[in-house]
C-alpha atoms as a PDB file:
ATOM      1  CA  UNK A   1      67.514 331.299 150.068  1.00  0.00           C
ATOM      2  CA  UNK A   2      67.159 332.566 153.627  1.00  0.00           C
ATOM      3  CA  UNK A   3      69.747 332.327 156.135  1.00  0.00           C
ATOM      4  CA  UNK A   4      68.638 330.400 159.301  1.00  0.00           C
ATOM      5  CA  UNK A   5      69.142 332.488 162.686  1.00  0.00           C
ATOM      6  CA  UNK A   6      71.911 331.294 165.252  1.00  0.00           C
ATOM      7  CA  UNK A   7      68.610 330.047 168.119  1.00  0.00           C
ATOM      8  CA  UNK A   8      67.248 328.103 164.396  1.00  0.00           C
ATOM      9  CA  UNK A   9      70.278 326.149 163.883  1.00  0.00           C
ATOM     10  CA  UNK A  10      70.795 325.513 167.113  1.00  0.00           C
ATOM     11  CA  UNK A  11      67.283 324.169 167.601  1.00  0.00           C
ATOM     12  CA  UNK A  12      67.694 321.899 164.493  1.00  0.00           C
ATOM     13  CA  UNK A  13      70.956 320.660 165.640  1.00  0.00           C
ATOM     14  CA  UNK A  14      69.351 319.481 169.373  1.00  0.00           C
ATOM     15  CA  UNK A  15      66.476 318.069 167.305  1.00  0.00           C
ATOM     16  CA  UNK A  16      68.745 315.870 165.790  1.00  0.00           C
ATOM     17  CA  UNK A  17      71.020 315.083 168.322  1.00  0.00           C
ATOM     18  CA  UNK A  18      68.200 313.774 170.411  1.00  0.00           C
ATOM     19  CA  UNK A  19      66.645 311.526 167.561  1.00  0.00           C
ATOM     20  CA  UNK A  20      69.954 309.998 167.456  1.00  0.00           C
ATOM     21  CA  UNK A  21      70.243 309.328 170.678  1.00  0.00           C
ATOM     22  CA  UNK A  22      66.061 308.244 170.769  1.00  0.00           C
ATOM     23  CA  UNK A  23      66.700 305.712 167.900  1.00  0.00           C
ATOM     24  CA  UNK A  24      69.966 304.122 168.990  1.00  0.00           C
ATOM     25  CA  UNK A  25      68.980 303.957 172.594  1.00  0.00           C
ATOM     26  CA  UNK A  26      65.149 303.691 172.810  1.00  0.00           C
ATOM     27  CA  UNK A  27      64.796 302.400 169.530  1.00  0.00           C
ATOM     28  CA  UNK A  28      62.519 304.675 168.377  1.00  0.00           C
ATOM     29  CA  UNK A  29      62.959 305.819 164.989  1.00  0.00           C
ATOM     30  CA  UNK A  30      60.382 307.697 163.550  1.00  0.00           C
ATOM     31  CA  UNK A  31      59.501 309.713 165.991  1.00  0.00           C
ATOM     32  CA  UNK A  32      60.738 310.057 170.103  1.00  0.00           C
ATOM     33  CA  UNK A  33      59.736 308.422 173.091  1.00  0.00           C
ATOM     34  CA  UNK A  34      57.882 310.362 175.759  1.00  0.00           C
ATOM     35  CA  UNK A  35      61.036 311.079 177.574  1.00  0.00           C
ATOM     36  CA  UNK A  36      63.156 312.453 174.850  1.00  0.00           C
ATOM     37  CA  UNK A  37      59.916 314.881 172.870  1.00  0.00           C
ATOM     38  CA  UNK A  38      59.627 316.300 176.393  1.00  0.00           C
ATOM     39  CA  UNK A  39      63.632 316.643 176.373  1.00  0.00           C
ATOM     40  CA  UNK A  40      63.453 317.913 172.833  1.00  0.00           C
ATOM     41  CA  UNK A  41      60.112 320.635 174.122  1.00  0.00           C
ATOM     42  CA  UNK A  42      62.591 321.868 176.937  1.00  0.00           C
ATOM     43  CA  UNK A  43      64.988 322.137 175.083  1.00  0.00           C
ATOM     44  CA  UNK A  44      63.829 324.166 171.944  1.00  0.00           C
ATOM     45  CA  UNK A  45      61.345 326.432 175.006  1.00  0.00           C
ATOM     46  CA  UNK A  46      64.726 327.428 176.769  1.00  0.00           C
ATOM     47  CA  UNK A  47      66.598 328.341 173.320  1.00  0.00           C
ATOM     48  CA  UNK A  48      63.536 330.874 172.671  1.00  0.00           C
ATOM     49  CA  UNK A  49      63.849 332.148 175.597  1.00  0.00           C
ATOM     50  CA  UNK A  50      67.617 332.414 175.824  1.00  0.00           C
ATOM     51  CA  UNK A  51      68.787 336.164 176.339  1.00  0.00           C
ATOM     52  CA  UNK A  52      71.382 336.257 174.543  1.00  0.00           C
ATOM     53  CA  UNK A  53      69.479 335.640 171.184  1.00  0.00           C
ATOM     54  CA  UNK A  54      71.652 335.270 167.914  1.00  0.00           C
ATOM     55  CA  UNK A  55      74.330 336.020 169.983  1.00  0.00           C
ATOM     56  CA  UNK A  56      74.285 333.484 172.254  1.00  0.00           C
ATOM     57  CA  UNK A  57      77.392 331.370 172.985  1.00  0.00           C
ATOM     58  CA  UNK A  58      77.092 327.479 173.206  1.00  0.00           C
ATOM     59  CA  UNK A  59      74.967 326.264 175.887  1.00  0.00           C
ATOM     60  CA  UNK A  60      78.760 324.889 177.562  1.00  0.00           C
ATOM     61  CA  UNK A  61      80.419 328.149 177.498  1.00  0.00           C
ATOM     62  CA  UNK A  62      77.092 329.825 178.643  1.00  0.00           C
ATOM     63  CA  UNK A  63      78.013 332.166 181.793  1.00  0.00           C
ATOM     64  CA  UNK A  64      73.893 331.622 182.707  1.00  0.00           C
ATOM     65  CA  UNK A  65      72.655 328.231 183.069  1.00  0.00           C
ATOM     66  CA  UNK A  66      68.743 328.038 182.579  1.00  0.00           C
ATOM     67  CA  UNK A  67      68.518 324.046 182.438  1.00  0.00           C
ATOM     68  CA  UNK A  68      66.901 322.878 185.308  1.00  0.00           C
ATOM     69  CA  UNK A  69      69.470 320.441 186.618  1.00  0.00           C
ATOM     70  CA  UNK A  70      67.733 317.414 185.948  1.00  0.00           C
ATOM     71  CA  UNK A  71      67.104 318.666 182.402  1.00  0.00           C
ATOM     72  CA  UNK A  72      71.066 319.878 182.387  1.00  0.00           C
ATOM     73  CA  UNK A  73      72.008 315.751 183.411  1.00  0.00           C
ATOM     74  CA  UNK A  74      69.776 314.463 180.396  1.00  0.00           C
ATOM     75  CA  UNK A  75      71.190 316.959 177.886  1.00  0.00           C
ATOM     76  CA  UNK A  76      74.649 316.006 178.436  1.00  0.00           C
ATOM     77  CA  UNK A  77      74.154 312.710 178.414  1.00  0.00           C
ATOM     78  CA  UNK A  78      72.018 313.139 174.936  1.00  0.00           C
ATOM     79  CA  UNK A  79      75.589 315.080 173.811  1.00  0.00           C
ATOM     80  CA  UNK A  80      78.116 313.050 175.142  1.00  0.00           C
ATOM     81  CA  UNK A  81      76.714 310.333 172.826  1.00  0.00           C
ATOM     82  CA  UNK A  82      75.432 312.058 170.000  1.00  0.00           C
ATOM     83  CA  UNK A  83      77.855 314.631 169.746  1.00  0.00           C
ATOM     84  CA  UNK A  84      81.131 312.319 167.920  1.00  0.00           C
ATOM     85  CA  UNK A  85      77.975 310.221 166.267  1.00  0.00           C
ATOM     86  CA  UNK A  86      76.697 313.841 164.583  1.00  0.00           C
ATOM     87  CA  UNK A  87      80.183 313.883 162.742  1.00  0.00           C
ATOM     88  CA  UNK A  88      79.152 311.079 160.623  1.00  0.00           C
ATOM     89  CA  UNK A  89      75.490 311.844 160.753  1.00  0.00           C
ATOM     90  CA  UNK A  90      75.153 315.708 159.628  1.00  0.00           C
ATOM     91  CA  UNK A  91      79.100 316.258 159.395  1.00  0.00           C
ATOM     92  CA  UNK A  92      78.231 320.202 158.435  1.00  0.00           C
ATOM     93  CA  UNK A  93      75.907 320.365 161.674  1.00  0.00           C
ATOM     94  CA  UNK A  94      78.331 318.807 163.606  1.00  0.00           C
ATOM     95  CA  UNK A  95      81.389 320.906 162.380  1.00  0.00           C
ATOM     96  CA  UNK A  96      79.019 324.110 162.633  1.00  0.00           C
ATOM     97  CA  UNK A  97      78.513 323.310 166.356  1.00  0.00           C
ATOM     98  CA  UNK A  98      82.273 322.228 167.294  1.00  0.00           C
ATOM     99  CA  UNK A  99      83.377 325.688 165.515  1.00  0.00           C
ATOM    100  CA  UNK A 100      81.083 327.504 167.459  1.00  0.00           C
ATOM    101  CA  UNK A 101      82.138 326.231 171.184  1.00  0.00           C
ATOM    102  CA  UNK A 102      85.672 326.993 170.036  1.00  0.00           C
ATOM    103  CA  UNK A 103      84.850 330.927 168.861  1.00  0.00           C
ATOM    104  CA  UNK A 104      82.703 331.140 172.286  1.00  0.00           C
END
């Protein structure tokens, strides 16, 4: 079994914080609404290009911020509601990310 890189996990773990918040408050649940896929595309395109690759620190404890600010409002709202909902969700995701932000 291959190990996922750090930008991976991270990607899968926005993915899914952002289909949580798509199905509970769009009520979308298959796939996302317009809004949140181009969320989710801006999202996952500023992760690749993050400098900091594997390395990188949570997007909070970032020292650079690359999110436009507009994007920047919509992410934290997507977090601020997924984030406590991801402990029931994908508990190891959750714990994962919550591990990382204190180690940054």
């Amino acid at each position: 079994m291959q190990l996922k890189n750090s930008i991976e996990i991270e990607k899968d773990t926005v993915k899914k914080m952002i289909h949580l918040y798509c199905k509970s408050k769009h009520g979308f649940k298959k796939q996302l609404c317009q809004d949140c896929q181009a969320l989710l595309e801006y999202a996952t395109e500023r992760l690749e290009a993050c400098k900091f690759g594997n390395a990188k620190p949570t997007c909070e404890k970032c020292t650079i911020h690359c999110y436009r600010p507009d994007m920047r409002d919509k992410v934290k709202k997507v977090m601020r509601f997924s984030g406590l909902r991801m402990i029931f969700v994908h508990p190891l995701k959750a714990a994962r990310h919550m591990l990382k932000n204190i180690r940054s």
